[in-house]
Protein backbone atom coordinates (compact mmCIF):
# COMPACT_ATOMS: atom_id res chain seq x y z
CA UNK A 1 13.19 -35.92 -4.64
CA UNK A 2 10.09 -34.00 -4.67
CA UNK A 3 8.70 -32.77 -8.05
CA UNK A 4 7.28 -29.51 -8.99
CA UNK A 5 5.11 -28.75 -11.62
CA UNK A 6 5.13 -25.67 -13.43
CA UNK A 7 4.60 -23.64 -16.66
CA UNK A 8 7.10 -21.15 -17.99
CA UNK A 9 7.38 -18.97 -21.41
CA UNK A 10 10.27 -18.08 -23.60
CA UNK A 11 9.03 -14.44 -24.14
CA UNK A 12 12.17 -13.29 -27.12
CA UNK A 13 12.10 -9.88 -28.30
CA UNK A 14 12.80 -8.83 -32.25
CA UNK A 15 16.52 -8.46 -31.51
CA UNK A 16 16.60 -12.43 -30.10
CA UNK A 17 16.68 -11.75 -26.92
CA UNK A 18 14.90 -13.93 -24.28
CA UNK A 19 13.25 -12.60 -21.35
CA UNK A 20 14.00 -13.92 -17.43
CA UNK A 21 12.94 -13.18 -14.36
CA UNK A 22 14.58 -13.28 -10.60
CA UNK A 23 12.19 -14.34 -7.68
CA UNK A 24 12.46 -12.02 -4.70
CA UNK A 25 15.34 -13.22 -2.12
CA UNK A 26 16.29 -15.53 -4.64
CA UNK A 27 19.92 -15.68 -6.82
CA UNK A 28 18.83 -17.02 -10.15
CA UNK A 29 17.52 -15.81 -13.22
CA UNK A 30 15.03 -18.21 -14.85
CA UNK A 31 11.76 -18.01 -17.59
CA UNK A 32 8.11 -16.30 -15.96
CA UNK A 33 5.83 -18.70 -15.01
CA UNK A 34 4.73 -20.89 -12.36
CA UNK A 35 2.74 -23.43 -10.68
CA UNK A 36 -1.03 -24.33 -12.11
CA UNK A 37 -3.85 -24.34 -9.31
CA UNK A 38 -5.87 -27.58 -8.86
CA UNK A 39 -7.69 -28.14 -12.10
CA UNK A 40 -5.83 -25.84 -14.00
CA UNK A 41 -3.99 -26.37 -17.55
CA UNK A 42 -0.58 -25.17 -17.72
CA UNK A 43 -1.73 -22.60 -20.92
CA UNK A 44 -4.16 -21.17 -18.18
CA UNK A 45 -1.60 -21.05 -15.67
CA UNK A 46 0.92 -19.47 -17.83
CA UNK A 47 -1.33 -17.24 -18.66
CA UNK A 48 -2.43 -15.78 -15.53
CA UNK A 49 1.10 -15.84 -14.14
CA UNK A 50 2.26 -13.80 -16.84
CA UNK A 51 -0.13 -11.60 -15.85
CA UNK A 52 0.31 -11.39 -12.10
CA UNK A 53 4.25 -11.34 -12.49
CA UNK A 54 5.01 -8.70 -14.81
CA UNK A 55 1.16 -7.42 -16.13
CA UNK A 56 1.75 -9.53 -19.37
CA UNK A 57 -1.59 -9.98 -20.51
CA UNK A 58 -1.49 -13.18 -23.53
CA UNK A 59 -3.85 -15.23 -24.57
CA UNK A 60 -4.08 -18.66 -25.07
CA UNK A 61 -3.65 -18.43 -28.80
CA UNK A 62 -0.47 -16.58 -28.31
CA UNK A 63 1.44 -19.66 -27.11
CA UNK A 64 3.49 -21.54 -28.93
CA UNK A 65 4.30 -25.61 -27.05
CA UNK A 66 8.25 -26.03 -27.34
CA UNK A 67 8.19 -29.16 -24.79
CA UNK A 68 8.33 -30.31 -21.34
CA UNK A 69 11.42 -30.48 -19.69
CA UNK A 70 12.90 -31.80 -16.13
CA UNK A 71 16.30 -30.62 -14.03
CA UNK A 72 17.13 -29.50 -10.76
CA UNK A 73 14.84 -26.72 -8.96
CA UNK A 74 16.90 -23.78 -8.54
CA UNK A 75 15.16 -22.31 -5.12
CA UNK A 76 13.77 -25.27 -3.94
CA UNK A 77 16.42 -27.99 -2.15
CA UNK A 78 15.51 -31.45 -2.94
CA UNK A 79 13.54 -31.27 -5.80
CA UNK A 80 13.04 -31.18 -9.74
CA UNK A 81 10.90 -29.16 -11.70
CA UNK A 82 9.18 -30.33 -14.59
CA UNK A 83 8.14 -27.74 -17.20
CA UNK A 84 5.65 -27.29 -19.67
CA UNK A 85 7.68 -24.60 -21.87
CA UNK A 86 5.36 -22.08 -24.34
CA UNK A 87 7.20 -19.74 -26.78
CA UNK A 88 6.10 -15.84 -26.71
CA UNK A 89 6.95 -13.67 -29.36
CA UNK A 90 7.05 -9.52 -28.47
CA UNK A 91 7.91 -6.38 -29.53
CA UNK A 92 7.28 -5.52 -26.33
CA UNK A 93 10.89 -3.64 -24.69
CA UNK A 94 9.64 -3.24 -20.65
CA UNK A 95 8.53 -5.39 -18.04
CA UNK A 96 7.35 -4.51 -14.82
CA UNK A 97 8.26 -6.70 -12.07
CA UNK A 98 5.48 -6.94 -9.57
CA UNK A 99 3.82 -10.02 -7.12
CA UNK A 100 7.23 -12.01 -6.14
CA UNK A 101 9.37 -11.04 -8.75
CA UNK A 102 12.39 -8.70 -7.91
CA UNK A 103 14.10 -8.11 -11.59
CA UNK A 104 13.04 -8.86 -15.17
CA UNK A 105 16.15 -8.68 -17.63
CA UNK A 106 16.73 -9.09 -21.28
CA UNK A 107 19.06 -11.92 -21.69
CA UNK A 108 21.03 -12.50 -24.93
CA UNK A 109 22.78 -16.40 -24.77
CA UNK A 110 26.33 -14.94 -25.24
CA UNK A 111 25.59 -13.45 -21.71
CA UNK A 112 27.78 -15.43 -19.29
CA UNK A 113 27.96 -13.42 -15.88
CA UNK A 114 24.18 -13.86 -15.05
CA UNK A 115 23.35 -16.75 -12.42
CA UNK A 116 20.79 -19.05 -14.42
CA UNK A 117 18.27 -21.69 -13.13
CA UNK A 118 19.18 -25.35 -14.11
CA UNK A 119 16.16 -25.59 -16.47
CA UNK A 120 17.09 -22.43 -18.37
CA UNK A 121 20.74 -22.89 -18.71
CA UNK A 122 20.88 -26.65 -19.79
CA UNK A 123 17.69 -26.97 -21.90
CA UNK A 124 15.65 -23.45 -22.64
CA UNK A 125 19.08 -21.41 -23.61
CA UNK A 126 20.40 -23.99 -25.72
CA UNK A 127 16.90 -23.86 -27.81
CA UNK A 128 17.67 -19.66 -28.76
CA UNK A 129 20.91 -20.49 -29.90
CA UNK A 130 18.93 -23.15 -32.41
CA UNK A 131 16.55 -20.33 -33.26
């Protein structure tokens, strides 16, 4: 299998709500982030994805490590994804979707009819409901 690299935030609201994101002509929901250029560190990468996805601007000293973690790429046949997961307070309420990103929702973990990413459903929504 091939592995992809990426960084991704758990942006939650005041209300405990968690942020995700659905890639354009894709099914499932997932956290923002994605792949770090050549040289790059994953808080830089977060950073500027954040940014280009939904014109998020953090900074570095905003993130919070929670871990890296591995499953099954949800667009990508044939490969894993292996996370470097940053926590993102906000009281923030709207995102606007832009670059590749068709919807940003506010996802609560009692939500059960949304289509969720590997990653998110078997490791990043079980850490809100330790929260």
């Amino acid at each position: 299998m091939g592995k992809i690299n990426i960084a991704a935030a758990i942006i939650t609201d005041i209300q405990g709500r968690c942020l995700l994101v659905r890639k354009r002509g894709t099914h499932y929901f997932m956290q923002p982030g994605g792949k770090p250029e050549a040289g790059e560190s994953p808080e830089a990468a977060l950073v500027r994805e954040l940014k280009d996805e939904l014109n998020f601007i953090v900074s570095p000293d905003e993130l919070v490590p929670v871990g890296r973690f591995t499953d099954i790429a949800a667009n990508e046949p044939g490969h894993i994804v292996c996370a470097d997961i940053f926590r993102i307070s906000t009281d923030r309420t709207h995102f606007e979707p832009t670059a590749e990103i068709e919807e940003a929702i506010w996802f609560e973990p009692n939500q059960h009819h949304i289509k969720l990413a590997p990653l998110t459903e078997n490791h990043l929504i079980p850490l809100l409901k330790e929260v």
